[in-house]
Protein backbone atom coordinates (compact mmCIF):
# COMPACT_ATOMS: atom_id res chain seq x y z
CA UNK A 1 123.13 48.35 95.57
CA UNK A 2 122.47 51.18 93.70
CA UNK A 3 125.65 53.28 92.19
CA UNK A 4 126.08 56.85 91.28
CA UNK A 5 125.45 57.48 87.49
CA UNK A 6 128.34 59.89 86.26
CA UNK A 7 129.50 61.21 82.59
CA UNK A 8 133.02 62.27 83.02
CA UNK A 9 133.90 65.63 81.10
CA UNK A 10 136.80 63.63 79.36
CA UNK A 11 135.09 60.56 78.04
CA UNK A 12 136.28 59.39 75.23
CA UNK A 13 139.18 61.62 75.12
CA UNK A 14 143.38 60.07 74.67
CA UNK A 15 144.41 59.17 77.76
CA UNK A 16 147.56 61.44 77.39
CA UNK A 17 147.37 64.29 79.35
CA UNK A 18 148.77 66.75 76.63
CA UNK A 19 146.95 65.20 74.16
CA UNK A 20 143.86 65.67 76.15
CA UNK A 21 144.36 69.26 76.95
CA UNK A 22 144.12 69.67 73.23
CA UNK A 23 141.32 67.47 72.70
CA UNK A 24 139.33 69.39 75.67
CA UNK A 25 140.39 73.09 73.39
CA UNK A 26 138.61 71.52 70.21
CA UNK A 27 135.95 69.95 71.75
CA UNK A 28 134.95 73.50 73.54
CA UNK A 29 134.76 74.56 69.66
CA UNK A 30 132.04 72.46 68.27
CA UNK A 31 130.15 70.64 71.67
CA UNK A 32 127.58 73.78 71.18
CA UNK A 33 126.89 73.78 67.46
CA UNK A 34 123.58 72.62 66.37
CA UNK A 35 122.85 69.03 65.37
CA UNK A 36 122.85 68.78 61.57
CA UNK A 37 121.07 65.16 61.12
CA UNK A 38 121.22 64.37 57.43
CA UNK A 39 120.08 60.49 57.27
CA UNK A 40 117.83 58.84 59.55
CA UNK A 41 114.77 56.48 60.53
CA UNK A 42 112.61 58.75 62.92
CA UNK A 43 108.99 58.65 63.06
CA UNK A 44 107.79 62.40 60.92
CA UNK A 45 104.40 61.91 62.82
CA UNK A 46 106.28 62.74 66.39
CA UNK A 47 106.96 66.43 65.02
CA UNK A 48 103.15 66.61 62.78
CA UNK A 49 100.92 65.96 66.07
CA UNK A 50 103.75 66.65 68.73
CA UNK A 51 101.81 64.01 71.09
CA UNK A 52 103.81 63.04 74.11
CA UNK A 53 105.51 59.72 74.28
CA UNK A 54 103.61 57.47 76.06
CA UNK A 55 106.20 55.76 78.60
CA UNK A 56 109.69 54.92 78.94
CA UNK A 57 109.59 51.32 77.23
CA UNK A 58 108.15 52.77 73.86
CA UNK A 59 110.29 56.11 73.65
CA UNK A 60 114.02 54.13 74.54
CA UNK A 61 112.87 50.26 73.98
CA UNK A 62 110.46 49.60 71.39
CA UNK A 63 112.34 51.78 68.54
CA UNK A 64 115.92 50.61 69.10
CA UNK A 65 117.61 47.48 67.48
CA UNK A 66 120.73 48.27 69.16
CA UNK A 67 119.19 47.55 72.85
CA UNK A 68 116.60 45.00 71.98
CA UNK A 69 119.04 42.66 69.74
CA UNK A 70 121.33 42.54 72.61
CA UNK A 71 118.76 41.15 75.02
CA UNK A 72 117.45 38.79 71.99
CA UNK A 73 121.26 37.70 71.60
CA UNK A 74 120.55 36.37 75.75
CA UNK A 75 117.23 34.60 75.41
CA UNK A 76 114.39 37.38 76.54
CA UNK A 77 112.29 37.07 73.94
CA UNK A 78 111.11 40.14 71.59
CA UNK A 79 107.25 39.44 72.35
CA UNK A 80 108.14 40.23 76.17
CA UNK A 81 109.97 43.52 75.54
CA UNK A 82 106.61 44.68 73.76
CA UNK A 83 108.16 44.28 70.22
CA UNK A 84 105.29 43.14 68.15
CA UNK A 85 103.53 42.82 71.19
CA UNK A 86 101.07 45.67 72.62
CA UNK A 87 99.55 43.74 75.31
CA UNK A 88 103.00 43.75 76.74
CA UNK A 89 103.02 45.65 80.03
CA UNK A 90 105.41 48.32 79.30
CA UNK A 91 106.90 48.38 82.69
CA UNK A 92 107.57 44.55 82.82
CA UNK A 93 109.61 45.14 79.82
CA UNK A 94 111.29 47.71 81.05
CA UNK A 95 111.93 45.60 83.75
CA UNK A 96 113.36 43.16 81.89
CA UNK A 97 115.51 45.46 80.41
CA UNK A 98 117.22 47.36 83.64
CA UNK A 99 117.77 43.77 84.82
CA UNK A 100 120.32 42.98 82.19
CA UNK A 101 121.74 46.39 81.67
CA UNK A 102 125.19 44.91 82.53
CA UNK A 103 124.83 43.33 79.26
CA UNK A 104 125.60 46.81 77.10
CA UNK A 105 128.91 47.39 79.34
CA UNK A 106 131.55 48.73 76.75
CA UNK A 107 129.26 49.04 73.75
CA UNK A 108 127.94 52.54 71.94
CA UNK A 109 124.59 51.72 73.53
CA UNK A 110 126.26 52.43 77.15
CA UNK A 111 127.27 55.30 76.22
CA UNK A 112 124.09 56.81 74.27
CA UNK A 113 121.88 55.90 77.27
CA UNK A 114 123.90 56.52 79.83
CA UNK A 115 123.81 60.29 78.01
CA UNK A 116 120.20 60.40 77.58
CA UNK A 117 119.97 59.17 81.09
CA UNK A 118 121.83 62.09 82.74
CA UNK A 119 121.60 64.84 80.09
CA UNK A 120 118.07 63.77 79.13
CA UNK A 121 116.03 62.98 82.30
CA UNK A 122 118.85 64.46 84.90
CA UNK A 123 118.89 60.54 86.72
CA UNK A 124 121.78 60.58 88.93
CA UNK A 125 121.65 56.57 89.31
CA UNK A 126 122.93 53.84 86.96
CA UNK A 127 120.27 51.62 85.64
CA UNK A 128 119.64 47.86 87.55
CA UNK A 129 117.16 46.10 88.93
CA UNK A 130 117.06 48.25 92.10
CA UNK A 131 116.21 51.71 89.60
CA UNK A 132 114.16 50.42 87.24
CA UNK A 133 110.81 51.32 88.97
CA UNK A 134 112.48 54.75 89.73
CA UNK A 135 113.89 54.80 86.25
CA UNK A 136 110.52 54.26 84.31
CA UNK A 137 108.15 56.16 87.03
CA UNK A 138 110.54 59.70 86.76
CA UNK A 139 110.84 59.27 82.70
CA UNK A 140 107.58 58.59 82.09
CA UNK A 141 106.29 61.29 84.33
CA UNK A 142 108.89 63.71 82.78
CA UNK A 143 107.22 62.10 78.96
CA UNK A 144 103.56 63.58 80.09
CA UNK A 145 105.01 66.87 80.42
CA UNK A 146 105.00 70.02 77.96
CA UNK A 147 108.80 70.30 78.13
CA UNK A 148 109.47 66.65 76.66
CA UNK A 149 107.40 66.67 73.90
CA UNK A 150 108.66 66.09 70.15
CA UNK A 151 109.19 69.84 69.47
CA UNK A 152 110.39 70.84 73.05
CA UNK A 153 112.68 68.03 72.91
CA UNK A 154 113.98 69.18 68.65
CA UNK A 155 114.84 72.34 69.61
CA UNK A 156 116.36 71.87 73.32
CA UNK A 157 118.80 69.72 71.39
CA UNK A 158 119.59 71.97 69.37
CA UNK A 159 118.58 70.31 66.17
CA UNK A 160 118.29 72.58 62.82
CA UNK A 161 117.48 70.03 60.49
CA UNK A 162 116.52 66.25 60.44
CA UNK A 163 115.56 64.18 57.83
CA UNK A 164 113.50 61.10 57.90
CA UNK A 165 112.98 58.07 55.56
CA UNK A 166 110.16 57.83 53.24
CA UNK A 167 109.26 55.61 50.26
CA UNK A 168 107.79 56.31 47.06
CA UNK A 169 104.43 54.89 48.48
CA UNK A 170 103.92 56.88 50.79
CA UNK A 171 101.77 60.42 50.61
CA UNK A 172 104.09 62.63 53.46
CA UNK A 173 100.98 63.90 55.32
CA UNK A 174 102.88 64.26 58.31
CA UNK A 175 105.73 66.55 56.75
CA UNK A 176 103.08 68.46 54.86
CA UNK A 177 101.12 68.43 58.58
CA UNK A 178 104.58 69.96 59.96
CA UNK A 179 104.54 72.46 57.10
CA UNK A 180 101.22 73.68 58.11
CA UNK A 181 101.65 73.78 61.47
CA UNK A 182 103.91 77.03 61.31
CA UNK A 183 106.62 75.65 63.55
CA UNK A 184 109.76 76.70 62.75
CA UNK A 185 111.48 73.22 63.08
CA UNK A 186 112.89 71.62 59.57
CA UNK A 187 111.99 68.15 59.23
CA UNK A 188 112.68 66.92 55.92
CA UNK A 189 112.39 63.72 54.02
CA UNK A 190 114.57 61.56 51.57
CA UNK A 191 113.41 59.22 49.16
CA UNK A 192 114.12 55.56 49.54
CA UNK A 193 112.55 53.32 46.90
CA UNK A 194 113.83 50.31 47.48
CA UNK A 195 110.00 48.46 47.76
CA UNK A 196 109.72 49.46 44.02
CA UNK A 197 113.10 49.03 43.02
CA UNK A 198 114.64 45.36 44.50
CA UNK A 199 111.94 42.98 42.80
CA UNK A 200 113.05 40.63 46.04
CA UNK A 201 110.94 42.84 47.94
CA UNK A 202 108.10 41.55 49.90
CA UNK A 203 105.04 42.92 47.56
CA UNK A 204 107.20 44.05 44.78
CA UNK A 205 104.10 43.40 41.41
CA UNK A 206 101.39 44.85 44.02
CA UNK A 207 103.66 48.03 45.37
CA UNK A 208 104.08 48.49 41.17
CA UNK A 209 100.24 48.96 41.26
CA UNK A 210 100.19 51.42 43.78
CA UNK A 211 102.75 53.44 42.51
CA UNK A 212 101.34 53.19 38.82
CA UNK A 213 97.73 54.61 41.07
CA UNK A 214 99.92 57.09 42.72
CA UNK A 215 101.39 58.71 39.66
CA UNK A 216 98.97 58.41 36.79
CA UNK A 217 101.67 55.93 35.04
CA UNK A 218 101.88 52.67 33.89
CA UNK A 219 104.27 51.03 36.16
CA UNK A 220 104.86 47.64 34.28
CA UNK A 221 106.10 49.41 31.36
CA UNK A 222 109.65 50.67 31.65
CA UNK A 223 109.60 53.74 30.18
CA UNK A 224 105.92 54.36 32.39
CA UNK A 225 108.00 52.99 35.91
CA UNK A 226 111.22 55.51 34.80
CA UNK A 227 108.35 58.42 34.55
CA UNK A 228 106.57 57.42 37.97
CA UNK A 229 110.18 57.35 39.63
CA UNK A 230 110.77 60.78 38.45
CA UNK A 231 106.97 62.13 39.43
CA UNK A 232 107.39 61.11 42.32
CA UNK A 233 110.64 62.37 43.34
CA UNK A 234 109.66 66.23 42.16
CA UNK A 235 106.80 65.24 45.22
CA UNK A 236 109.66 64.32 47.64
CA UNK A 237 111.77 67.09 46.30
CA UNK A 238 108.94 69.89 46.89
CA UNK A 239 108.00 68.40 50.41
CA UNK A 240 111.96 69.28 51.42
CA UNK A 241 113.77 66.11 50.55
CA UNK A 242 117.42 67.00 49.68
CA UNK A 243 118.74 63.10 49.06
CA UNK A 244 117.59 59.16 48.25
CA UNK A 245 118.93 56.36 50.24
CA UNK A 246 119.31 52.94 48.45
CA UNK A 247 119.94 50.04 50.87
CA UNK A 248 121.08 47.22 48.25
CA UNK A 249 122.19 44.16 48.94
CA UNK A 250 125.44 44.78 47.40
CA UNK A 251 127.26 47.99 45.52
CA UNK A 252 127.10 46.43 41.99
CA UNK A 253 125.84 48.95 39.38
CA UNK A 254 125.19 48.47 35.39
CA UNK A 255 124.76 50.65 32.48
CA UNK A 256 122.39 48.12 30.20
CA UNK A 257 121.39 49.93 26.63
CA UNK A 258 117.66 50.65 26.50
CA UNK A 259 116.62 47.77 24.84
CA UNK A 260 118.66 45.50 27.48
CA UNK A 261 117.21 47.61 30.11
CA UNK A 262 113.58 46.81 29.20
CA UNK A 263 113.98 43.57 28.28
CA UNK A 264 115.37 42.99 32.05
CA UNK A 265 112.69 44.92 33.37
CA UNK A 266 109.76 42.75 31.57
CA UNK A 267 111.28 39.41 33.18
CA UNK A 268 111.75 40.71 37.12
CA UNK A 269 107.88 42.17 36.51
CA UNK A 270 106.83 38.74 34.83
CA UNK A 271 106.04 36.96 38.33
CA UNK A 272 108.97 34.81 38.53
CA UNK A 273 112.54 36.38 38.75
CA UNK A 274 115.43 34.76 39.38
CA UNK A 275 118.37 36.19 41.74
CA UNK A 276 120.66 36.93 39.16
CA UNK A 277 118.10 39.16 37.26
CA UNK A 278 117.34 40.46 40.67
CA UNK A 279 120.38 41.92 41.24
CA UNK A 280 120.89 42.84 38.05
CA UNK A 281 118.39 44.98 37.88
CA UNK A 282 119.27 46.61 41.15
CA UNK A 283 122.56 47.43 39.99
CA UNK A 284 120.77 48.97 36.65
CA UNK A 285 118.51 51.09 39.13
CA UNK A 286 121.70 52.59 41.14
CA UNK A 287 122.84 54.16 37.48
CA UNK A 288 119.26 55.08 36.56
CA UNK A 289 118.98 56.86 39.84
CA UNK A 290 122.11 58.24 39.29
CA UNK A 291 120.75 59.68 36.37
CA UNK A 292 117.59 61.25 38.14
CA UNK A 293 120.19 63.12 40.57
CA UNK A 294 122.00 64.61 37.87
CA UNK A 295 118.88 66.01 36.62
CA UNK A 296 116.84 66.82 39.69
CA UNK A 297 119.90 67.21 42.26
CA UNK A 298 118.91 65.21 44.89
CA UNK A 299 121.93 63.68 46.62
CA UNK A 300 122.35 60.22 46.24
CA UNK A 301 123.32 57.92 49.03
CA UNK A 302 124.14 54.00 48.78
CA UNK A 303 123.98 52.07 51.45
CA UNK A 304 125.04 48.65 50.77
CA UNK A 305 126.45 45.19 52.45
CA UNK A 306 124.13 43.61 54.98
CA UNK A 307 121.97 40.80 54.57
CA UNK A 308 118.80 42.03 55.75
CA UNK A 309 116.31 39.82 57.91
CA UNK A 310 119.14 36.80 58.47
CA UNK A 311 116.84 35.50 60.74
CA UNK A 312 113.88 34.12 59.14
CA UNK A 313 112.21 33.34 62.27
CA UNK A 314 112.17 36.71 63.29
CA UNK A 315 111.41 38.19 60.37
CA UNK A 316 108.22 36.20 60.08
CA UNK A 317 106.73 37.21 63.06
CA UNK A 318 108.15 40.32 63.15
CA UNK A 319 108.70 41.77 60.26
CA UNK A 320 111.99 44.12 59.04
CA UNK A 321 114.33 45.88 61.02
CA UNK A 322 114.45 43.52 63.85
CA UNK A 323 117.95 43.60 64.84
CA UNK A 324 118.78 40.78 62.52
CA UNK A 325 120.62 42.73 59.98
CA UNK A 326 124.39 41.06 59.55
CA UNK A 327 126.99 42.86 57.40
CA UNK A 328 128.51 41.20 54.36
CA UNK A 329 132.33 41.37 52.57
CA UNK A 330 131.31 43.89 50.02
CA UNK A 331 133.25 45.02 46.76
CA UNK A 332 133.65 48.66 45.32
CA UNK A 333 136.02 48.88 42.75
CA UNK A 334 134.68 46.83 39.95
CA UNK A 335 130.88 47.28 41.32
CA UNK A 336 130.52 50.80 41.02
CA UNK A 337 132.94 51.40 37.82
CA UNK A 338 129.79 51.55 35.58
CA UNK A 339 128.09 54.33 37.40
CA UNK A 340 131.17 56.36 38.07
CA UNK A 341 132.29 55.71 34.59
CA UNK A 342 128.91 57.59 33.61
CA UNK A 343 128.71 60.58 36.45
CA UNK A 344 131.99 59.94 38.58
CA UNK A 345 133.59 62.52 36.75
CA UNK A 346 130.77 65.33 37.74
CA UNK A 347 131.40 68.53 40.33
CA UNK A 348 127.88 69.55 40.32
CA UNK A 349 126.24 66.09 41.98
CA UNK A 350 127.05 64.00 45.22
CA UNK A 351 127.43 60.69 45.24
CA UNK A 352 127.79 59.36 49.09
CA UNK A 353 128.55 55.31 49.56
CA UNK A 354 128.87 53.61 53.03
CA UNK A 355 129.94 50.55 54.05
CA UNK A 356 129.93 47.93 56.54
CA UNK A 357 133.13 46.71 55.38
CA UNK A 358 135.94 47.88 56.88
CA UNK A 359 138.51 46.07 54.55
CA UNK A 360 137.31 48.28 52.04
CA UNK A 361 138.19 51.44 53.43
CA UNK A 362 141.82 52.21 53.01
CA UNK A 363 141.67 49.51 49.89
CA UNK A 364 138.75 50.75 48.05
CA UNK A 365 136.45 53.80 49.37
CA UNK A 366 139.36 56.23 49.91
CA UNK A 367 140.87 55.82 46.83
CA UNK A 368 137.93 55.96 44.88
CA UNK A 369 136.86 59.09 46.51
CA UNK A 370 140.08 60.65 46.55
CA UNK A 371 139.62 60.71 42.29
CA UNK A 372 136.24 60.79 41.47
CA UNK A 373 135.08 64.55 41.63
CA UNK A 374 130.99 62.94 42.46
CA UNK A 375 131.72 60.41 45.56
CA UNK A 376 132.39 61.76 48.69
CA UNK A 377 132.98 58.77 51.54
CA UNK A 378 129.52 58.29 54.64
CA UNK A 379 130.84 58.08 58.12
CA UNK A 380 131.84 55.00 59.69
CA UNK A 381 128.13 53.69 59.82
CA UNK A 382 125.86 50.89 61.94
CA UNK A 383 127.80 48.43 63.55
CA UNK A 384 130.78 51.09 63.10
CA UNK A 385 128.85 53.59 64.62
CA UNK A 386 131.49 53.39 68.07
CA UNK A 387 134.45 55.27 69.00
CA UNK A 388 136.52 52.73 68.07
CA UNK A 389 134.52 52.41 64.75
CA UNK A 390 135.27 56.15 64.23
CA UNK A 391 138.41 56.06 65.06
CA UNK A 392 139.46 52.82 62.14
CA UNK A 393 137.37 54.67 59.82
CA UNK A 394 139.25 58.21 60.30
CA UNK A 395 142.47 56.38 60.73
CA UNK A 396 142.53 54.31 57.50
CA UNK A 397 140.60 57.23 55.02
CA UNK A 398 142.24 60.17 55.65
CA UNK A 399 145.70 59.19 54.21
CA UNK A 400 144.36 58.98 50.98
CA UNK A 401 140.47 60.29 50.78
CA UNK A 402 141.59 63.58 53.22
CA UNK A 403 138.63 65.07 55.33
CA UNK A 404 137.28 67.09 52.89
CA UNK A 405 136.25 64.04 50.84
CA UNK A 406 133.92 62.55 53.50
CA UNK A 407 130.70 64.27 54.91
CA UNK A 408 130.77 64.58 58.49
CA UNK A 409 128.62 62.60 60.61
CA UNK A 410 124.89 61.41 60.44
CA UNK A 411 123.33 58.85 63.32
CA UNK A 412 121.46 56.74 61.33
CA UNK A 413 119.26 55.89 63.95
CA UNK A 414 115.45 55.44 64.98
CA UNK A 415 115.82 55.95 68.47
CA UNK A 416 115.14 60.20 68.60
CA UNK A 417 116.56 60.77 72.24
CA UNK A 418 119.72 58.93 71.18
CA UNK A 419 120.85 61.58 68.45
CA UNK A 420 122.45 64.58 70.40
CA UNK A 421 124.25 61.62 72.43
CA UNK A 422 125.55 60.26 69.10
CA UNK A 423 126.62 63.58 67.73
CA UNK A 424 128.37 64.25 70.77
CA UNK A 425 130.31 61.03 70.78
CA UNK A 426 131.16 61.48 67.23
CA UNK A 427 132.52 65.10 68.15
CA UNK A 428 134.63 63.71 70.97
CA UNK A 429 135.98 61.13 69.00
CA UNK A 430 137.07 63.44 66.39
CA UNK A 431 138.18 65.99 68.72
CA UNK A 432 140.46 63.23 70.19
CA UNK A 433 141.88 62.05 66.14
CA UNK A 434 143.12 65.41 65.08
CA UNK A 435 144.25 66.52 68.63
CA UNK A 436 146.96 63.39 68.07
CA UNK A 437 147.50 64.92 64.63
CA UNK A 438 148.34 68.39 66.50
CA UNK A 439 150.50 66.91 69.41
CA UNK A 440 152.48 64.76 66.50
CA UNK A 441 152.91 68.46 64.79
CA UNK A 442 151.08 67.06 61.72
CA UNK A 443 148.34 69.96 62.01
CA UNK A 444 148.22 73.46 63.85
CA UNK A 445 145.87 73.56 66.56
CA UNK A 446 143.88 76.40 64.51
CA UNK A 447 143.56 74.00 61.49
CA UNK A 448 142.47 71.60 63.61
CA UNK A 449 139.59 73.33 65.05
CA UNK A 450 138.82 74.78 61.66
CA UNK A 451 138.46 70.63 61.05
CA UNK A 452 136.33 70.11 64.53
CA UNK A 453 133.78 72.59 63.40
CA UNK A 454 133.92 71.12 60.09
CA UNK A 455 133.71 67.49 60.88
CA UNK A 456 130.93 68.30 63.14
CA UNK A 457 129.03 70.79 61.54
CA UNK A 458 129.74 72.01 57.41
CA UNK A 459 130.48 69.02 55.94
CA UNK A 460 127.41 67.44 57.07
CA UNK A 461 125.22 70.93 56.05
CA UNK A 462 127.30 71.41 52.61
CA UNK A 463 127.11 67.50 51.21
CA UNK A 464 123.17 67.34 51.58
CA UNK A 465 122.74 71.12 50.49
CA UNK A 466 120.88 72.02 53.83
């Protein structure tokens, strides 16, 4: 039996009727501003050759954890959804996939899909078994036309800016290809060099090579792999990038004298390093990057707490970002004192920390960034990334952080078609918090929708200078 798909106007909205009617007035405010996406895992060569996608499986399947962890979680294996696998017929896995949509039921992913379901592709049936044929023949159709390609689909979203995820290693062709193309779309990158920076790293002594061929320095020599770091960033900086992302382990930072500093730095290049070394000299490369963004103002963003790859099954034959990813209990106070103690105290540079720890919210990350001029708080982030994710993480850091310490909302995500339905349920959410704070007289309604546009839209634009 096939059912009507529907998205009701006041999803996600309190259930209180005068509550609502508020929530509806703000929402009204901000559900047409553009889609300021700050942070984020897209593919840059979508935009460079704007080729269509080729099918439904690899535009909603292949590139999201979210959906594809959830069916590993209930035995279909990651071979027959195509992951890994391109001998995989596409349709079989999306097959597999319609057949256990009852599976996402009350999670983010319902939601996102559902949206890019309706909204998207204008399907007016939920996914099952009996649509999936209909499902992948009208999207994949839709795919091989002019009006869903990369660029048609950036700016019917309304998308100013995105940025993607690059490391040092890599040469950017694709946002210098988008530069030359003369489209008017901003796609930007951001430097992550974790590969030459956590000497657990798959590759770590050979990705030192490349980036000592890259840059002209000598990359097993501190002072040569400091110099490389900073080349190489002006490169990221000039192809657009306004920020780094560092996705350690954990938030610990040190402040090692020079001598300390190379001393460290010979033993985790020496072959053999040992975990403690390891993540010492992560924690040294948070403050040295630190450092760099005070000079070259690139906004800084830390993103630490999960143990990546948990599975090592999975990550052998698959590789990273599998869906294994597990957040980890994850300490703020006494980690980051060394780098705040150095560049807390600065207006002129951004310091932006997540967290997959929500006992560290109203203990930790609000009161930190309620003092420290530098740190401003990321949204409720990955496995947060929900309503009622939103919700705890608005709930438990405005008392002491405010708004105005926190930057809006980013989606984090890989899966493109899934980023206006994110924004939009982070706008609804929001919409819904500070219409409670209006019907409990804690805000006036015009304060509040000064705070929906800024939530949704400035904070975002202002804390990664776009």
């Amino acid at each position: 039996m096939s059912r009507p798909l529907t998205l009701h106007p006041d999803r996600l909205f309190p259930a209180d009727d005068d509550v609502r009617t508020i929530a509806r007035r703000l929402y009204r405010e901000v559900s047409g501003l553009p889609i300021i996406s700050p942070h984020g895992h897209t593919d840059p060569e979508w935009w460079a050759t704007d080729a269509p996608f080729g099918n439904a499986a690899e535009l909603l399947l292949h590139p999201d954890h979210y959906v594809f962890r959830m069916l590993y979680s209930q035995g279909v294996a990651l071979e027959a959804l195509g992951i890994g696998n391109p001998d995989a017929d596409p349709r079989q896995s999306w097959r597999l996939f319609a057949e256990r949509y009852h599976l996402f039921r009350g999670t983010p992913s319902r939601m996102w899909l559902d949206w890019v379901f309706a909204e998207g592709f204008g399907i007016d049936l939920q996914l099952s078994a009996a649509t999936a044929d209909r499902y992948y023949d009208t999207i994949t159709e839709l795919l091989a036309t002019d009006a869903y390609r990369p660029r048609a689909l950036f700016e019917r979203f309304n998308i100013e800016v995105i940025a993607t995820t690059e490391n040092p290693l890599e040469d950017l062709r694709h946002h210098k290809a988008i530069r030359d193309s003369g489209w008017s779309g901003r796609v930007i990158t951001a430097y992550r060099p974790d590969p030459v920076v956590d000497p657990e790293f798959e590759g770590f002594g050979e990705n030192l090579k490349i980036l000592s061929d890259l840059t002209g320095e000598d990359c097993l020599a501190w002072s040569g792999y400091l110099a490389a770091h900073r080349k190489r960033r002006a490169f990221f900086k000039a192809m657009g990038a306004t920020s780094t992302d560092h996705g350690h382990p954990t938030a610990r930072t040190a402040d090692l004298g020079a001598g300390d500093a190379e001393r460290l730095f010979k033993r985790v290049t020496s072959g053999s390093v040992t975990p403690e070394d390891a993540e010492l000299f992560r924690a040294q490369m948070l403050t040295e990057m630190a450092g760099m963004s005070a000079d070259d103002g690139l906004v800084m963003q830390i993103h630490p707490g999960s143990f990546r790859n948990h599975n090592p099954a999975v990550f052998a034959r698959f590789g990273r970002d599998k869906g294994a990813d597990i957040p980890m209990r994850t300490e703020y106070v006494e980690a980051l004192r060394p780098l705040l103690a150095k560049y807390g105290n600065r207006a002129d540079m951004t310091i932006i920390v997540f967290t997959l720890d929500e006992t560290a919210y109203a203990r930790e990350l609000a009161p930190l960034a309620g003092h420290y001029p530098a740190l401003k708080l990321g949204p409720a982030w990955w496995f947060h990334d929900s309503p009622e994710g939103m919700r705890r993480f608005r709930e438990n850091m405005t008392e002491t952080a405010g708004f105005y310490n926190t930057v809006g909302f980013n989606d984090d995500t890989r899966a493109f078609l899934s980023i206006p339905a994110r924004h939009d349920v982070a706008r609804r959410v929001d919409c819904g918090f500070l219409a409670r704070l209006v019907a409990e007289h804690r805000l006036g309604e015009w304060e509040a929708a000064e705070l929906a546009v800024d939530l949704s839209y400035n904070l975002a634009k202002a804390a990664y200078k776009l």
